[in-house]
C-alpha atoms as a PDB file:
ATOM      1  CA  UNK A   1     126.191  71.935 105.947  1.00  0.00           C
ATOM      2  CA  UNK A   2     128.158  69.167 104.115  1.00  0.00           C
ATOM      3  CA  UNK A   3     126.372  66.054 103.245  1.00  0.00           C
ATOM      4  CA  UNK A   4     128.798  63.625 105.144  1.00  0.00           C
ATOM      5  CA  UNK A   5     128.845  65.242 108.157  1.00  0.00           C
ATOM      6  CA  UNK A   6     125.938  62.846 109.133  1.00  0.00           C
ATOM      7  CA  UNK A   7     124.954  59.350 108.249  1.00  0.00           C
ATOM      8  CA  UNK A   8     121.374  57.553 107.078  1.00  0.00           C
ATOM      9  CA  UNK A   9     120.695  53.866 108.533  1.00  0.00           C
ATOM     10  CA  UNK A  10     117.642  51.624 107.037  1.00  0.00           C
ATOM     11  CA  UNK A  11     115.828  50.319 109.685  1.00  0.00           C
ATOM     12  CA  UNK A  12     117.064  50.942 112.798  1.00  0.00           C
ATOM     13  CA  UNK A  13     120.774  52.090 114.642  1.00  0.00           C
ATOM     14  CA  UNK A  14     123.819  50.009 114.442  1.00  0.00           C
ATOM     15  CA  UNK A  15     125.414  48.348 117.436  1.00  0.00           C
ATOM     16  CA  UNK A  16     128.281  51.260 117.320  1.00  0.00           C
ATOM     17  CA  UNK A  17     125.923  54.282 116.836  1.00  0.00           C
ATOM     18  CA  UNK A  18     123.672  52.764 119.774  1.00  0.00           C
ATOM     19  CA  UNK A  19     126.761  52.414 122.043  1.00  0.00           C
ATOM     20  CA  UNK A  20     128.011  56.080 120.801  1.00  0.00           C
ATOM     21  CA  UNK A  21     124.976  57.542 121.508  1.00  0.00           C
ATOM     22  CA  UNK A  22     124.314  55.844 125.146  1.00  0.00           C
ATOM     23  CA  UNK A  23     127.555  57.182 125.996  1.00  0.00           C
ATOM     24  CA  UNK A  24     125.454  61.011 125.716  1.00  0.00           C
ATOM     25  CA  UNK A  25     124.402  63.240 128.245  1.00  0.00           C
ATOM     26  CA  UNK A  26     121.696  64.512 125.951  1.00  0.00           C
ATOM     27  CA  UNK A  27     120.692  63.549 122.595  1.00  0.00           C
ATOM     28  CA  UNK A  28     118.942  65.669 119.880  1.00  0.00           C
ATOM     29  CA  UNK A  29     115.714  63.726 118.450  1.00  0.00           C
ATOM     30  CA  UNK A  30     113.162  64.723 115.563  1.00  0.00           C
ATOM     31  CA  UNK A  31     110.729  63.031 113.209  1.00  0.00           C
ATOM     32  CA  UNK A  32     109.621  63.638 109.640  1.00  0.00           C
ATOM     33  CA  UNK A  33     106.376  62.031 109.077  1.00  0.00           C
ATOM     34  CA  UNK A  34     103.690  62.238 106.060  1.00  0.00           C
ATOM     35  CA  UNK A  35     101.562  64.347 107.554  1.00  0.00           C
ATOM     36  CA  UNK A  36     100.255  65.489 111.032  1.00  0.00           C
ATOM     37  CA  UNK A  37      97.957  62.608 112.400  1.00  0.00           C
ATOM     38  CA  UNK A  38      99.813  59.790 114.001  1.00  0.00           C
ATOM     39  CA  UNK A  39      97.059  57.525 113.467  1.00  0.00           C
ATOM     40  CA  UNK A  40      96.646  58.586 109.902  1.00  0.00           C
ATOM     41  CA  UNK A  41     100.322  59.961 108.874  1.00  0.00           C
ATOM     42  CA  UNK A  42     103.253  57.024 108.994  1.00  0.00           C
ATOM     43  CA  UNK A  43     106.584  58.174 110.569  1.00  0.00           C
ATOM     44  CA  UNK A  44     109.371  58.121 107.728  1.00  0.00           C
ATOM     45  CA  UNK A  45     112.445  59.691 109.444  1.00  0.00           C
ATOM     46  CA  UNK A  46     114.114  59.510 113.323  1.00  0.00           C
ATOM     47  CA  UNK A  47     116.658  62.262 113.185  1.00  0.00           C
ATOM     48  CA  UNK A  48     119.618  61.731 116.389  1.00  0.00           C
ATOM     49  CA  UNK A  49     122.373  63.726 117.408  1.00  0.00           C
ATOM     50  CA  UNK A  50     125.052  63.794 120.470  1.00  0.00           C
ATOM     51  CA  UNK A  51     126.944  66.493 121.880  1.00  0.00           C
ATOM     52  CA  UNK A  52     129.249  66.121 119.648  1.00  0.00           C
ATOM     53  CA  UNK A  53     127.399  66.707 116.490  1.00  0.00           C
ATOM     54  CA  UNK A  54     127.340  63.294 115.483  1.00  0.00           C
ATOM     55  CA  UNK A  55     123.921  63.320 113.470  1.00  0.00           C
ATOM     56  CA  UNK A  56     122.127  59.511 112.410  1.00  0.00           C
ATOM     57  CA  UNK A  57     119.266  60.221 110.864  1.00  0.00           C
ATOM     58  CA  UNK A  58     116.923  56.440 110.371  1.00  0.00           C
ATOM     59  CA  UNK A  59     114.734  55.711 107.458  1.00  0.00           C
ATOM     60  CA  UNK A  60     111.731  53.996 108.741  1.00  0.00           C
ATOM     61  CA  UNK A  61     110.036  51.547 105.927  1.00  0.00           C
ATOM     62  CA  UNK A  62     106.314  51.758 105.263  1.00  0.00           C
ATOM     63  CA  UNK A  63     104.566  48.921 107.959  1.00  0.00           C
ATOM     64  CA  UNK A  64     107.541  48.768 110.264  1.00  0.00           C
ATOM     65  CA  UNK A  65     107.054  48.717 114.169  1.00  0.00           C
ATOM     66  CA  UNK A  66     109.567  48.085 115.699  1.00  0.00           C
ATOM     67  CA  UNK A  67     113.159  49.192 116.133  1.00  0.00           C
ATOM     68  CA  UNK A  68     115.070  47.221 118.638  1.00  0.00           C
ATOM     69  CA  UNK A  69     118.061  49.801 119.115  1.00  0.00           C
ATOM     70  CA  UNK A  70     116.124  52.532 118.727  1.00  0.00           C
ATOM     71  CA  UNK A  71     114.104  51.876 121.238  1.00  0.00           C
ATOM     72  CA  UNK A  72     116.197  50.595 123.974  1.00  0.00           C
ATOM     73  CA  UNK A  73     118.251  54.102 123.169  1.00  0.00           C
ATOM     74  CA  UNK A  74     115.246  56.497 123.517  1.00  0.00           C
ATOM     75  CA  UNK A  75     113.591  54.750 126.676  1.00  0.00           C
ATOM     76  CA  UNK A  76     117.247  55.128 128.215  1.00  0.00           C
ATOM     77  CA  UNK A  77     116.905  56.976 131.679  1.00  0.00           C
ATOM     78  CA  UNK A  78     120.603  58.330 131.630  1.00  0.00           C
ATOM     79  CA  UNK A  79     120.299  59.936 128.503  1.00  0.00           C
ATOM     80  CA  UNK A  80     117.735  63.561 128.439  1.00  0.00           C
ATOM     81  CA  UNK A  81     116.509  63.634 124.772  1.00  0.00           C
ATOM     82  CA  UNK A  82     115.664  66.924 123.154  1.00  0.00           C
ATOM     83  CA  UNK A  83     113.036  67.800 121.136  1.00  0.00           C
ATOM     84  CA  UNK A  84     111.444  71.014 119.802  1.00  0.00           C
ATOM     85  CA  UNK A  85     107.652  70.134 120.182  1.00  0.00           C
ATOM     86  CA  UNK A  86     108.054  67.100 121.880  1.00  0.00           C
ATOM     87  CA  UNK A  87     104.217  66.264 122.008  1.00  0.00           C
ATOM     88  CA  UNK A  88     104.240  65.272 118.084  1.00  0.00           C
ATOM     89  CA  UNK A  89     107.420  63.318 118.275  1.00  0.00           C
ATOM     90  CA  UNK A  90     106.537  61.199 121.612  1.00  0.00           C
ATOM     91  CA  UNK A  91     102.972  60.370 120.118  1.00  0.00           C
ATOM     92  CA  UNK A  92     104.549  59.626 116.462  1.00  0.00           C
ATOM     93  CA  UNK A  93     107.113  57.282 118.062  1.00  0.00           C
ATOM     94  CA  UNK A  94     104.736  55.649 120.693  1.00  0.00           C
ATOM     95  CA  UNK A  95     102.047  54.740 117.263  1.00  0.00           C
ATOM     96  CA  UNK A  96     104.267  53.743 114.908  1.00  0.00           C
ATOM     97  CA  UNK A  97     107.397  51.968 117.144  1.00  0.00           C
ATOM     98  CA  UNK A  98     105.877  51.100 120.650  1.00  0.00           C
ATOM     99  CA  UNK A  99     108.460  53.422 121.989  1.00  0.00           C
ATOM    100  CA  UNK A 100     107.924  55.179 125.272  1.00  0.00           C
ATOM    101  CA  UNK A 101     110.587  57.545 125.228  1.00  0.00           C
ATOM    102  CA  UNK A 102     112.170  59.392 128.422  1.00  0.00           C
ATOM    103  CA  UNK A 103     113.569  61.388 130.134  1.00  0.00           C
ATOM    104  CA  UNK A 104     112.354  64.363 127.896  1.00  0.00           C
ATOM    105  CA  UNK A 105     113.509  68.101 127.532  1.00  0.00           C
ATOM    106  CA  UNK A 106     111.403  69.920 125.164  1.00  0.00           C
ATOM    107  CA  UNK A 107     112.698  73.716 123.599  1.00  0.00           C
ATOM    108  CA  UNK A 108     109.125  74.807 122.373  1.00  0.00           C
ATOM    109  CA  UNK A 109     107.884  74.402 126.151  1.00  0.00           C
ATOM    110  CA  UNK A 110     111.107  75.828 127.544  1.00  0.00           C
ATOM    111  CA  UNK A 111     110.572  78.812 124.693  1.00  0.00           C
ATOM    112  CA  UNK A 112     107.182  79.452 125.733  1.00  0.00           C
ATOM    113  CA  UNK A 113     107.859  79.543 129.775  1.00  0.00           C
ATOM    114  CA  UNK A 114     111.605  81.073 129.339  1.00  0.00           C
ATOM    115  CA  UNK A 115     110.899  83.570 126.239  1.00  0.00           C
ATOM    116  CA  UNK A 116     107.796  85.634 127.304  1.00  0.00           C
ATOM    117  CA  UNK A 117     109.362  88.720 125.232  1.00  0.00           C
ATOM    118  CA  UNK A 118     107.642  87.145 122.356  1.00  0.00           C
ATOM    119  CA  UNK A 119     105.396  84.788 120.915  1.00  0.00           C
ATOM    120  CA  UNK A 120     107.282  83.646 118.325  1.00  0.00           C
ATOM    121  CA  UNK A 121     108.667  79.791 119.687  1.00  0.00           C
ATOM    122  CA  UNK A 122     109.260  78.197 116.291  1.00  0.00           C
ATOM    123  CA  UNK A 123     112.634  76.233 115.597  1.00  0.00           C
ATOM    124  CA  UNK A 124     113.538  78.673 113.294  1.00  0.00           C
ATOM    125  CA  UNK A 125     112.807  81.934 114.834  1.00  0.00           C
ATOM    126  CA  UNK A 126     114.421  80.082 118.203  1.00  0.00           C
ATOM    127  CA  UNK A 127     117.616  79.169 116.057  1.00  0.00           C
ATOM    128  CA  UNK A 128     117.438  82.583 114.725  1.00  0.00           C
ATOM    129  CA  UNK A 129     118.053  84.853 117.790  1.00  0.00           C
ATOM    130  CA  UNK A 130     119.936  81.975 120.440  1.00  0.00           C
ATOM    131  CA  UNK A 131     122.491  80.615 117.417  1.00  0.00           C
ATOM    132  CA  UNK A 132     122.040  83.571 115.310  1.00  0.00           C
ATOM    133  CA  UNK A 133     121.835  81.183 112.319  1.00  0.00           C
ATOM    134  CA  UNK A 134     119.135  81.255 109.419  1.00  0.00           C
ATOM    135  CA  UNK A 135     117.374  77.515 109.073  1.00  0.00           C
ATOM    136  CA  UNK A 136     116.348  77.322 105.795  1.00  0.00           C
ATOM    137  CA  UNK A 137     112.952  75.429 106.342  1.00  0.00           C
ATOM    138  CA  UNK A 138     111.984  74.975 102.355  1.00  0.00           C
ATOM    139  CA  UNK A 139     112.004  71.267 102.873  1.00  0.00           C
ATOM    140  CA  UNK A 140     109.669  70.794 105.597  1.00  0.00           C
ATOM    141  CA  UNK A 141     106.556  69.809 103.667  1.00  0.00           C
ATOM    142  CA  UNK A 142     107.988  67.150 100.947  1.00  0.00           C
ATOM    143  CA  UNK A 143     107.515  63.643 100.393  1.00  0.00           C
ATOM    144  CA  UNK A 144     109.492  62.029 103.261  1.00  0.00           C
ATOM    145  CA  UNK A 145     108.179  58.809 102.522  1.00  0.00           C
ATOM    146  CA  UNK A 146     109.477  58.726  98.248  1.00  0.00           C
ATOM    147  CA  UNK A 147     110.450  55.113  98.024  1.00  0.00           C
ATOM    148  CA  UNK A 148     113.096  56.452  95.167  1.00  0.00           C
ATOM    149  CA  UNK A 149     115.034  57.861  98.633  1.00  0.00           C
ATOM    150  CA  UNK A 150     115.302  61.605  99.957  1.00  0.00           C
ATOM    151  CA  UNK A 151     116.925  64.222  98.489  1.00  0.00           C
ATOM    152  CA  UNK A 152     120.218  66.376  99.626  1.00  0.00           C
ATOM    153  CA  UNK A 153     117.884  69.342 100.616  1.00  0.00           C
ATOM    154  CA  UNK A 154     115.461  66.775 102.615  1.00  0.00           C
ATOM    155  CA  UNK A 155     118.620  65.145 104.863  1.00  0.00           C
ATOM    156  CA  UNK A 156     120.345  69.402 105.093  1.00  0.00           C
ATOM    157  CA  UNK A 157     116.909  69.602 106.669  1.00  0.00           C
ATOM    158  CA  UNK A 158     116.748  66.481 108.338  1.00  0.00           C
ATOM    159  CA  UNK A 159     119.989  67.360 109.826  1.00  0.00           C
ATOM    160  CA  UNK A 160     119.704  71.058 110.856  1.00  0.00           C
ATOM    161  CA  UNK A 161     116.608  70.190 112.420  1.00  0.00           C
ATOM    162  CA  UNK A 162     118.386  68.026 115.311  1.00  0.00           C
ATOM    163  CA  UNK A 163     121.837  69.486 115.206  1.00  0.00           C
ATOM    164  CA  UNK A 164     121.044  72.987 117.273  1.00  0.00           C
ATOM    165  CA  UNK A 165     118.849  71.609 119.716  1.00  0.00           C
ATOM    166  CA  UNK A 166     121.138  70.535 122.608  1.00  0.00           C
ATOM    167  CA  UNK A 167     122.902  74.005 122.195  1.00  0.00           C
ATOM    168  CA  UNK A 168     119.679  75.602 122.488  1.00  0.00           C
ATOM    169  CA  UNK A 169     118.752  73.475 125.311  1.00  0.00           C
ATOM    170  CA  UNK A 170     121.575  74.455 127.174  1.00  0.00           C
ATOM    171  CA  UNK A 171     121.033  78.444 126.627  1.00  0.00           C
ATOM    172  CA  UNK A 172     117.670  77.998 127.664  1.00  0.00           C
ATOM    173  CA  UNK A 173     117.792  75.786 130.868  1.00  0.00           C
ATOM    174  CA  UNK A 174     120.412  79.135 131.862  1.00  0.00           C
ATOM    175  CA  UNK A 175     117.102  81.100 131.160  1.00  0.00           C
ATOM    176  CA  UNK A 176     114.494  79.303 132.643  1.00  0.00           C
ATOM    177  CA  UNK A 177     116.771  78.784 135.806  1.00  0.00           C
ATOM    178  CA  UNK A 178     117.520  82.624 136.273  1.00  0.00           C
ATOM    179  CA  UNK A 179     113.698  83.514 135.499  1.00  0.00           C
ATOM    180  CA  UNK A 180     113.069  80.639 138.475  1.00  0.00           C
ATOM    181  CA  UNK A 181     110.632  78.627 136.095  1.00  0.00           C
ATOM    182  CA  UNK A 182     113.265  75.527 135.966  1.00  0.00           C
ATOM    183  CA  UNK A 183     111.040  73.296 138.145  1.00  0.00           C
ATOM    184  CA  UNK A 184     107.570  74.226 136.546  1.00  0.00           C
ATOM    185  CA  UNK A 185     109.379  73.416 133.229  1.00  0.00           C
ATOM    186  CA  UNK A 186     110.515  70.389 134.492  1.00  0.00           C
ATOM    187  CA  UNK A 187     106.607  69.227 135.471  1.00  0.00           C
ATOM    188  CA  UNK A 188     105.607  70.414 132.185  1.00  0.00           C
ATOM    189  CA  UNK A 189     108.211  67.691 130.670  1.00  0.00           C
ATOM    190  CA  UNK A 190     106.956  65.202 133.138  1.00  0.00           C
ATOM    191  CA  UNK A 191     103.315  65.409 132.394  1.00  0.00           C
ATOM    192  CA  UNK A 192     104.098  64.993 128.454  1.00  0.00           C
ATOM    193  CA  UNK A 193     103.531  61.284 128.107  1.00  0.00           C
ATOM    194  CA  UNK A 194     100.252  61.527 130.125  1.00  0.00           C
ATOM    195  CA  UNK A 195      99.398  64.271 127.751  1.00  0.00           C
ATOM    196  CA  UNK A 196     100.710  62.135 124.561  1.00  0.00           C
ATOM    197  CA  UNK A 197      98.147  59.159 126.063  1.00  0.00           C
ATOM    198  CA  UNK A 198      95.296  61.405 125.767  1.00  0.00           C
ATOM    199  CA  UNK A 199      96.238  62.660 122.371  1.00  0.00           C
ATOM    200  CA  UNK A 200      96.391  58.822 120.758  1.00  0.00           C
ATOM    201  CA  UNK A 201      93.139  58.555 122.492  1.00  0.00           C
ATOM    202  CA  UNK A 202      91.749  62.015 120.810  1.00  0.00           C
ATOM    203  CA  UNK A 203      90.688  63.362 123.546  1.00  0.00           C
ATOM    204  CA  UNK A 204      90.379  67.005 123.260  1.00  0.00           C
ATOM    205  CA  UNK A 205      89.637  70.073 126.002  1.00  0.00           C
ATOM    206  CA  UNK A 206      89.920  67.455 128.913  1.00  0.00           C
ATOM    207  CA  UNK A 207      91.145  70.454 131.050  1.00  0.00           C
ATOM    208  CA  UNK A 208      88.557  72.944 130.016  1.00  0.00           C
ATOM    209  CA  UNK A 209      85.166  74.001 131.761  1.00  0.00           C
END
């Protein structure tokens, strides 16, 4: 993809963007963090995109905590943001930015209850057979946090990583509604920021014998 087909913000969204991006049905969210711990690993990256492929994607300075815009955009009721493992993102954005975000549509959930075919729900094998496009995922462990600034292959990643979701959202709400899982899917969604509570609290197995 070209390099200007998205922009990067310090800090937080513009008035514009926000009021762009309000105007959404859905919106495509992702993080890129330095590592896998929220407690441990700071959040470096908020990648956004609309419907119409407009794709922000927010550098997030070492000791921030809030983002005003941001947040007031992903705690927005009228607008569904979509994820692909929404569970890491939610808990990454509630440590490091106090943001609660909602509603929430999540494709790894909707893969698992909509694709039983196969266990194979990652965002590049999902990309693979719905968009039949090849992600090219060589990027995902780098230094998102280099204070020198990120590299074209780190924002092509950044960006690919947000840009198929709502499409993918769309072909798989069509799945899970013909398989009749659309309402357990939409309880699994629900129960997410219970579940992202007990995560930041490390609690582990709650559910288990």
């Amino acid at each position: 993809m070209k390099l200007d087909d998205f922009q990067v913000v310090d800090g937080d969204l513009d008035y514009p963007t926000l009021s762009e991006y309000l105007r959404s049905d859905a919106l495509a969210v992702d993080t890129e963090t330095m590592g896998l711990l929220p407690q441990r690993d700071r959040l470096c990256l908020v990648q956004l995109c609309n419907p119409e492929g407009k794709v922000t994607a927010v550098r997030i300075a070492k000791g921030q905590t809030h983002a005003p815009n941001l947040q007031q955009l992903l705690e927005s009721t009228d607008v569904v943001k979509v994820f692909h493992f929404a569970r890491f993102d939610l808990a990454t954005l509630r440590h490091n930015l106090k943001i609660h975000v909602q509603p929430v549509f999540c494709t790894k959930i909707a893969s698992k209850l909509a694709r039983t075919y196969t266990n194979r729900h990652g965002l590049k094998e999902l990309v693979q057979e719905l968009e039949q496009v090849e992600l090219d995922k060589s990027s995902q462990s780098s230094d998102w946090g280099n204070p020198l600034g990120l590299s074209d292959a780190q924002l092509s990643y950044a960006a690919n990583d947000v840009r198929y979701l709502i499409s993918l959202q769309q072909k798989l709400s069509h799945m899970l509604q013909r398989e009749e899982r659309w309402q357990l899917a939409q309880e699994c969604f629900s129960f997410l920021p219970t579940l992202v509570s007990l995560d930041l609290l490390q609690f582990k197995e709650l559910f288990e014998h």
